[in-house]
PDB file of N, CA and C in Angstrom:
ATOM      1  N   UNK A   1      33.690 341.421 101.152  1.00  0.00           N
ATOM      2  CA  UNK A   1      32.416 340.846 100.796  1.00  0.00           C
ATOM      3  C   UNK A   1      32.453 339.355 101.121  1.00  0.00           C
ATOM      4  N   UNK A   2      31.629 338.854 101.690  1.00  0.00           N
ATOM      5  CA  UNK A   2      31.456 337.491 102.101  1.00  0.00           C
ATOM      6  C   UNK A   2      31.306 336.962 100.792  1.00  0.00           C
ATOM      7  N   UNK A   3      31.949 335.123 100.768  1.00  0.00           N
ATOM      8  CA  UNK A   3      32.019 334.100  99.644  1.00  0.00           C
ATOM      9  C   UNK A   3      30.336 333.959  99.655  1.00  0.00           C
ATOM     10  N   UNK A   4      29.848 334.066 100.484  1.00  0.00           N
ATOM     11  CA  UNK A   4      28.926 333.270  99.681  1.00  0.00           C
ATOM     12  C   UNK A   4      27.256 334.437  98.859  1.00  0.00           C
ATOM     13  N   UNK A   5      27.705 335.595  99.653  1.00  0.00           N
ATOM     14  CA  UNK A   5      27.411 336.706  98.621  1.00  0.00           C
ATOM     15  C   UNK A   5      27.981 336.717  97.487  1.00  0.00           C
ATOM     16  N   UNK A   6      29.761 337.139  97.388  1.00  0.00           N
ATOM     17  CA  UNK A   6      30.130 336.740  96.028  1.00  0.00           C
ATOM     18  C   UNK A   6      29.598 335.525  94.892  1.00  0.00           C
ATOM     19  N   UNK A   7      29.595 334.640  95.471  1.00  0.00           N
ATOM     20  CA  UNK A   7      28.988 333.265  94.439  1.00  0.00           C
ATOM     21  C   UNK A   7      27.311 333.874  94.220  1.00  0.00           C
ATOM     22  N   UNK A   8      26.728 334.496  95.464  1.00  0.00           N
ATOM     23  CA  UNK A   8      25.169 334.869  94.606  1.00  0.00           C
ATOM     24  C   UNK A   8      25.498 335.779  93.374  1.00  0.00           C
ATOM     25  N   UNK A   9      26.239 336.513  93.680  1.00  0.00           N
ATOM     26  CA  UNK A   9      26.241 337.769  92.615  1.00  0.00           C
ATOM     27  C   UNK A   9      26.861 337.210  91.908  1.00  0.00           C
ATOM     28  N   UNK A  10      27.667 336.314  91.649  1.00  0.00           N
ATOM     29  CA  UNK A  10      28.334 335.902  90.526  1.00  0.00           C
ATOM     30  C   UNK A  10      27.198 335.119  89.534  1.00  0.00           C
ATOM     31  N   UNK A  11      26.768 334.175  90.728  1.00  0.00           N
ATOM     32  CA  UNK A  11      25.404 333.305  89.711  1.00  0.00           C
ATOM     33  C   UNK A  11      24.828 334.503  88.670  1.00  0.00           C
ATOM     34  N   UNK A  12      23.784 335.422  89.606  1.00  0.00           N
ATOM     35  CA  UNK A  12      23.005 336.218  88.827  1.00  0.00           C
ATOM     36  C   UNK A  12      23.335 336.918  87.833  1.00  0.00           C
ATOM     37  N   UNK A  13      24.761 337.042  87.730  1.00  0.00           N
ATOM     38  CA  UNK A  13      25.725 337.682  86.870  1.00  0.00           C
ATOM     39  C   UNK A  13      25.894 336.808  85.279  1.00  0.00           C
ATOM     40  N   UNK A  14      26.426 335.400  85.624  1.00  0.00           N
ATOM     41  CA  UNK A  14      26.392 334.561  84.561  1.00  0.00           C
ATOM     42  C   UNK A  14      24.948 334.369  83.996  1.00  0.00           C
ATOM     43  N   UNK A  15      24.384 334.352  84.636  1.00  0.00           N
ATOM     44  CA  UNK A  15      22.802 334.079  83.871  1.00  0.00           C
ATOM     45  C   UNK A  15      22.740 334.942  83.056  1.00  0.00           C
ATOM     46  N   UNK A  16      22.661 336.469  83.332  1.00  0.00           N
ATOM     47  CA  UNK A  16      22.282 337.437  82.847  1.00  0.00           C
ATOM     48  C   UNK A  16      23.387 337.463  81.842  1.00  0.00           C
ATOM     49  N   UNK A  17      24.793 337.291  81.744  1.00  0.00           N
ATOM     50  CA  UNK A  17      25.172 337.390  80.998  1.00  0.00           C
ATOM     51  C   UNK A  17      25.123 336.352  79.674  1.00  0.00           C
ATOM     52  N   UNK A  18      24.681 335.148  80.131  1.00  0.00           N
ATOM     53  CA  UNK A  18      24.223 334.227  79.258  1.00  0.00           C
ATOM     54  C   UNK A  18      22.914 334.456  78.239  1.00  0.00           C
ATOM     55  N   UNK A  19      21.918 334.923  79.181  1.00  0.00           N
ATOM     56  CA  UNK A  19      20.818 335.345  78.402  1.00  0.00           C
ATOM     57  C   UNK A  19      20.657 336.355  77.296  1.00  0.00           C
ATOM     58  N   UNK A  20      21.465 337.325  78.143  1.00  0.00           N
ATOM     59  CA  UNK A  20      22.155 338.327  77.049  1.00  0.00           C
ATOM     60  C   UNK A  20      22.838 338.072  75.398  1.00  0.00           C
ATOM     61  N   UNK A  21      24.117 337.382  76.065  1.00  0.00           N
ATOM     62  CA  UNK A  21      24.368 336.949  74.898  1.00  0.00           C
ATOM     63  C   UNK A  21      23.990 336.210  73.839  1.00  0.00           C
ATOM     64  N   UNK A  22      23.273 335.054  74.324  1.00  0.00           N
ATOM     65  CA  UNK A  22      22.005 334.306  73.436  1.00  0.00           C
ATOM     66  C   UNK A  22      21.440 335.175  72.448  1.00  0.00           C
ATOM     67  N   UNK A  23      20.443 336.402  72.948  1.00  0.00           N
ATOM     68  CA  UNK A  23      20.058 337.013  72.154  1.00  0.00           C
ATOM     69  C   UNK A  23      20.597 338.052  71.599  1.00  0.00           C
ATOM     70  N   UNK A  24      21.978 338.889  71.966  1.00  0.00           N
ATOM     71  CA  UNK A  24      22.608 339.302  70.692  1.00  0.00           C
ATOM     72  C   UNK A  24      23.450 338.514  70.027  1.00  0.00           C
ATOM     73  N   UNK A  25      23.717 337.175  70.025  1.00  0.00           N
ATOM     74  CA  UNK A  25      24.364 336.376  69.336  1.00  0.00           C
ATOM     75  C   UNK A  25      22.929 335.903  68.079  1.00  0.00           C
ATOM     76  N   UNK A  26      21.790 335.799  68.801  1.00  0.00           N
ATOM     77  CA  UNK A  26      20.542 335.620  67.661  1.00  0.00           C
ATOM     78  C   UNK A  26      20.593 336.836  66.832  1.00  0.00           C
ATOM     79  N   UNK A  27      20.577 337.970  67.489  1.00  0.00           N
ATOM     80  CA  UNK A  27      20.339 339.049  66.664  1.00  0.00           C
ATOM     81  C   UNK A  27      21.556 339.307  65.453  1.00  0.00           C
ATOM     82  N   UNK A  28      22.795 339.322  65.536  1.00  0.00           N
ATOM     83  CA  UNK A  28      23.489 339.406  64.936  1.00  0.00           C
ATOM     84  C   UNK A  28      23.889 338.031  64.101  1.00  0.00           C
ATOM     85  N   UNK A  29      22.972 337.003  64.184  1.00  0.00           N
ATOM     86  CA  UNK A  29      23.393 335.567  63.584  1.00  0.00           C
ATOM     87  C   UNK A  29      22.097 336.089  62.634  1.00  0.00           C
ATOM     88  N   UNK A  30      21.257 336.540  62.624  1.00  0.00           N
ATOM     89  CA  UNK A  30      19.763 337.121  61.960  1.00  0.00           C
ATOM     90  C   UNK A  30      20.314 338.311  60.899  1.00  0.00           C
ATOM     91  N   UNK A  31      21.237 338.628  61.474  1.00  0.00           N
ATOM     92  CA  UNK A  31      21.480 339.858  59.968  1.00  0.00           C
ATOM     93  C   UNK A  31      22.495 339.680  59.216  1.00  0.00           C
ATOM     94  N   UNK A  32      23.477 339.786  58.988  1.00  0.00           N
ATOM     95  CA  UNK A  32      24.093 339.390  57.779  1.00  0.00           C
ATOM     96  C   UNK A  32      25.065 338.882  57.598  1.00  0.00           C
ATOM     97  N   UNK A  33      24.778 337.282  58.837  1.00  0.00           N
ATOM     98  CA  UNK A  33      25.598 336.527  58.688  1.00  0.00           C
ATOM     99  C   UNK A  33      25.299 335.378  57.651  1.00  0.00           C
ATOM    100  N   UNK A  34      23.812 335.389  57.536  1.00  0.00           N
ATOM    101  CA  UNK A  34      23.216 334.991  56.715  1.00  0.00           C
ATOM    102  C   UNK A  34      23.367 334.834  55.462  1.00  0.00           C
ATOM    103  N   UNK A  35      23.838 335.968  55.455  1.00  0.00           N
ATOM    104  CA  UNK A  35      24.507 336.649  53.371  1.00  0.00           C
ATOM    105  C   UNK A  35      25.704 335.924  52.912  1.00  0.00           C
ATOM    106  N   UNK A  36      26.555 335.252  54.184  1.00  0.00           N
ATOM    107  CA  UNK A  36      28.023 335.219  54.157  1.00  0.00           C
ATOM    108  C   UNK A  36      27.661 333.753  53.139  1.00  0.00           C
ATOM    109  N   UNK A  37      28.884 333.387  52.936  1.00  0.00           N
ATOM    110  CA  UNK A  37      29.405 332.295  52.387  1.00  0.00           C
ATOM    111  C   UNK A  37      29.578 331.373  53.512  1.00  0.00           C
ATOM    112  N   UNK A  38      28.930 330.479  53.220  1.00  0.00           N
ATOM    113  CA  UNK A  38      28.910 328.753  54.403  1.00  0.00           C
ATOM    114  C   UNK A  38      29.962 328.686  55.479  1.00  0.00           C
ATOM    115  N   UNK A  39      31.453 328.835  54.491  1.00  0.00           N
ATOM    116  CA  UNK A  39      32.705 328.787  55.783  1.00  0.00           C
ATOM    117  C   UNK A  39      32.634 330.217  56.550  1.00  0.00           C
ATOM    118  N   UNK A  40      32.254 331.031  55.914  1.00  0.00           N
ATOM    119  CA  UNK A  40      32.415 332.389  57.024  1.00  0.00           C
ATOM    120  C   UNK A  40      31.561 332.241  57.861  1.00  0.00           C
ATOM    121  N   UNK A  41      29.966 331.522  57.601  1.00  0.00           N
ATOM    122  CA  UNK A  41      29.328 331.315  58.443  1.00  0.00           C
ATOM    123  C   UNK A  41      29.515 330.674  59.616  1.00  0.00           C
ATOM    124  N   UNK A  42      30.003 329.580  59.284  1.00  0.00           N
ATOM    125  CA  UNK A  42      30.412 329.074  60.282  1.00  0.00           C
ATOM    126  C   UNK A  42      31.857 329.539  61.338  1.00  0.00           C
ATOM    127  N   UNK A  43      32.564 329.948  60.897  1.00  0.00           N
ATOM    128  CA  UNK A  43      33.368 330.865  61.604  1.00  0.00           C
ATOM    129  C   UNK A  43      33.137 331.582  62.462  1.00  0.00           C
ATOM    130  N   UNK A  44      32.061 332.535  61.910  1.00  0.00           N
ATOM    131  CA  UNK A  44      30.955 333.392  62.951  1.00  0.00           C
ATOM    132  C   UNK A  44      30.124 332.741  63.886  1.00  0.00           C
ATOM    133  N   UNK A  45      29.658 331.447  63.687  1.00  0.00           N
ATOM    134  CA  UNK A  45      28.649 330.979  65.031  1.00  0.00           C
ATOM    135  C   UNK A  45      29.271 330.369  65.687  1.00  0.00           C
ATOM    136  N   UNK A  46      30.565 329.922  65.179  1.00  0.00           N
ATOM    137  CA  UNK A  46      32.019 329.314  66.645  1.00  0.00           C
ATOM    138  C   UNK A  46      31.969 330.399  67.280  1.00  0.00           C
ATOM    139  N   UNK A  47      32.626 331.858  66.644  1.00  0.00           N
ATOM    140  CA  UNK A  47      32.984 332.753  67.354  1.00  0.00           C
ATOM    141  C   UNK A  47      31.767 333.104  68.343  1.00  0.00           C
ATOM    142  N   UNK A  48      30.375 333.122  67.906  1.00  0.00           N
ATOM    143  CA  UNK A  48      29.243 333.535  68.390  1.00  0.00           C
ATOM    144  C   UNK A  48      29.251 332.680  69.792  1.00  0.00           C
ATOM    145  N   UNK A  49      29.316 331.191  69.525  1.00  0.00           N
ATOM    146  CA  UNK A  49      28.892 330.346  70.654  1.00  0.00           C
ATOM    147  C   UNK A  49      30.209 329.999  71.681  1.00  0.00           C
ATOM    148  N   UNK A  50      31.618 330.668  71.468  1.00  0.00           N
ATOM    149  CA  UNK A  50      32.137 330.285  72.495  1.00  0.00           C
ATOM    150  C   UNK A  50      32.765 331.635  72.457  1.00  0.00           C
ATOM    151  N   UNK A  51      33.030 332.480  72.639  1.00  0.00           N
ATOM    152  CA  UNK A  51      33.063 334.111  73.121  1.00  0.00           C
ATOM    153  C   UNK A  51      32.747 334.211  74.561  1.00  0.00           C
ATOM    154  N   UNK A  52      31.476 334.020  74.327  1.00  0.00           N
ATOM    155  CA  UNK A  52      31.139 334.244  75.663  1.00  0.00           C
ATOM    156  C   UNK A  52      31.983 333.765  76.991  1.00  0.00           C
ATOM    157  N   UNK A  53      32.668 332.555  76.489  1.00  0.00           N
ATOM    158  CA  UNK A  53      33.350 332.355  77.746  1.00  0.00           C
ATOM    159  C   UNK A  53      34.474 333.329  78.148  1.00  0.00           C
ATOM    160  N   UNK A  54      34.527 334.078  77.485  1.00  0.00           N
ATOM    161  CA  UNK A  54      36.055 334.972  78.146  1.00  0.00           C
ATOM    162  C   UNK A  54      35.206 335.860  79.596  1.00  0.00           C
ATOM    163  N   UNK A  55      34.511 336.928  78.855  1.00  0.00           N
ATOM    164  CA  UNK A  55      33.395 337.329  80.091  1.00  0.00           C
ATOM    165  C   UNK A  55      33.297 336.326  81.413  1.00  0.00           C
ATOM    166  N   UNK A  56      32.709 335.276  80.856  1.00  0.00           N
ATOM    167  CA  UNK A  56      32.314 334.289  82.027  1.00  0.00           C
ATOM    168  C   UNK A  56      33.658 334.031  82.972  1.00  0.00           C
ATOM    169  N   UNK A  57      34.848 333.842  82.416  1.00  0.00           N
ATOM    170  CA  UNK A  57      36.080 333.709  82.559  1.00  0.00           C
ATOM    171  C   UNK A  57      36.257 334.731  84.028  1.00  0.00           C
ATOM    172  N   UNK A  58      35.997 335.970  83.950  1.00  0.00           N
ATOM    173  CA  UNK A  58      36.297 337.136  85.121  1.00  0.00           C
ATOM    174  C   UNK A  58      35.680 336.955  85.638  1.00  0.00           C
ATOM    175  N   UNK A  59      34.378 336.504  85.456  1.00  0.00           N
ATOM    176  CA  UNK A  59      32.685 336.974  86.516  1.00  0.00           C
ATOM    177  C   UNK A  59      33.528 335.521  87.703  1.00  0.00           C
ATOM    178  N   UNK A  60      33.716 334.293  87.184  1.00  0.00           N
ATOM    179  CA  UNK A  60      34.134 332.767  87.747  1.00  0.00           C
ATOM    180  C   UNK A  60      35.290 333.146  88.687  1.00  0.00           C
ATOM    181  N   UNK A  61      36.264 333.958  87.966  1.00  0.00           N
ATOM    182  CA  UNK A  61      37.591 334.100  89.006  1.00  0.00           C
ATOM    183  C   UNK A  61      36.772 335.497  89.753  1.00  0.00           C
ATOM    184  N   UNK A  62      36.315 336.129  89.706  1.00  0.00           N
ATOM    185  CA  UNK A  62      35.950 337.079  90.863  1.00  0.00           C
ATOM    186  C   UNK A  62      35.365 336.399  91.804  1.00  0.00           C
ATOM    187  N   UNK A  63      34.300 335.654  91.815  1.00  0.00           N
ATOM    188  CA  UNK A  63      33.354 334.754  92.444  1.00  0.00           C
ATOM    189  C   UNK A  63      34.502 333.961  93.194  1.00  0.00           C
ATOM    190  N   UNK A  64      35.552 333.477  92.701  1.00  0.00           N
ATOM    191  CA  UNK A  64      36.564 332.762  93.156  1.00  0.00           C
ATOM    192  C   UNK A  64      37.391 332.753  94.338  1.00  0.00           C
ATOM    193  N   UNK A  65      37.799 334.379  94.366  1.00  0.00           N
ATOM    194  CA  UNK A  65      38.466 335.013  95.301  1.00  0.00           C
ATOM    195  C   UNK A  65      37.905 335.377  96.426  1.00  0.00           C
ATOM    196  N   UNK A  66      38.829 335.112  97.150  1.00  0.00           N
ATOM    197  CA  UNK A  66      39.039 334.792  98.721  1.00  0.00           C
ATOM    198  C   UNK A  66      38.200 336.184  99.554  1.00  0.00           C
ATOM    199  N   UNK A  67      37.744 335.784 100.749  1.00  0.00           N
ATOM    200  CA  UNK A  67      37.896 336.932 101.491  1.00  0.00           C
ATOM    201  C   UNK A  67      38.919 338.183 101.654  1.00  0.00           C
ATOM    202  N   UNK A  68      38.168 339.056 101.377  1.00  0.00           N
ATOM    203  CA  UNK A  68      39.101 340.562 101.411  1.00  0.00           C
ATOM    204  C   UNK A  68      39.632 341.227 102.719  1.00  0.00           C
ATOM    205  N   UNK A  69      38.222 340.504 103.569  1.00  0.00           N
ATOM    206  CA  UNK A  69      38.891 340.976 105.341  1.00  0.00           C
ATOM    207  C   UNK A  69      39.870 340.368 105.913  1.00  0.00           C
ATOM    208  N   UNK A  70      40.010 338.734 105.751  1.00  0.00           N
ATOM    209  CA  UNK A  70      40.798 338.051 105.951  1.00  0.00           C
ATOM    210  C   UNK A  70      42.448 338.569 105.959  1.00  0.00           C
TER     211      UNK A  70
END
C-alpha cells in the first residue's frame, strides 16, 4: 500500500476514532460516574481522557510503516 494512502487512511481513522471516543467517554461520564465519590471521579475522566491514546498508538505506527513492496 502506498505511504501516502496509508497516512489518508490513517487520518480518517484517528478522527473517527476520536469522535467516537468523545462520545462514549460522554456517555459513560453521564451514567454513573456521576454517583462516584470526587477522587473516583476523577480517576475515571483521566482514564476517560487519555485511553484513547493507546488505540491512536497502532493506527500512528501503522500509518508509519514503510512500503511493503519495497
Amino acid at each position: 500500500m502506498p505511504q501516502r494512502l496509508r497516512k489518508f487512511i490513517g487520518a480518517v481513522l484517528l478522527l473517527a476514532l476520536m469522535v467516537f471516543w468523545a462520545l462514549g467517554a460522554m456517555a459513560v461520564a453521564q451514567g454513573r460516574v456521576t454517583e462516584l465519590h470526587w477522587a473516583l471521579q476523577t480517576i475515571c475522566y483521566v482514564l476517560l481522557g487519555t485511553l484513547w491514546v493507546i488505540p491512536a498508538a497502532f493506527i500512528i505506527s501503522w500509518m508509519e510503516k514503510g512500503n511493503r513492496r519495497a
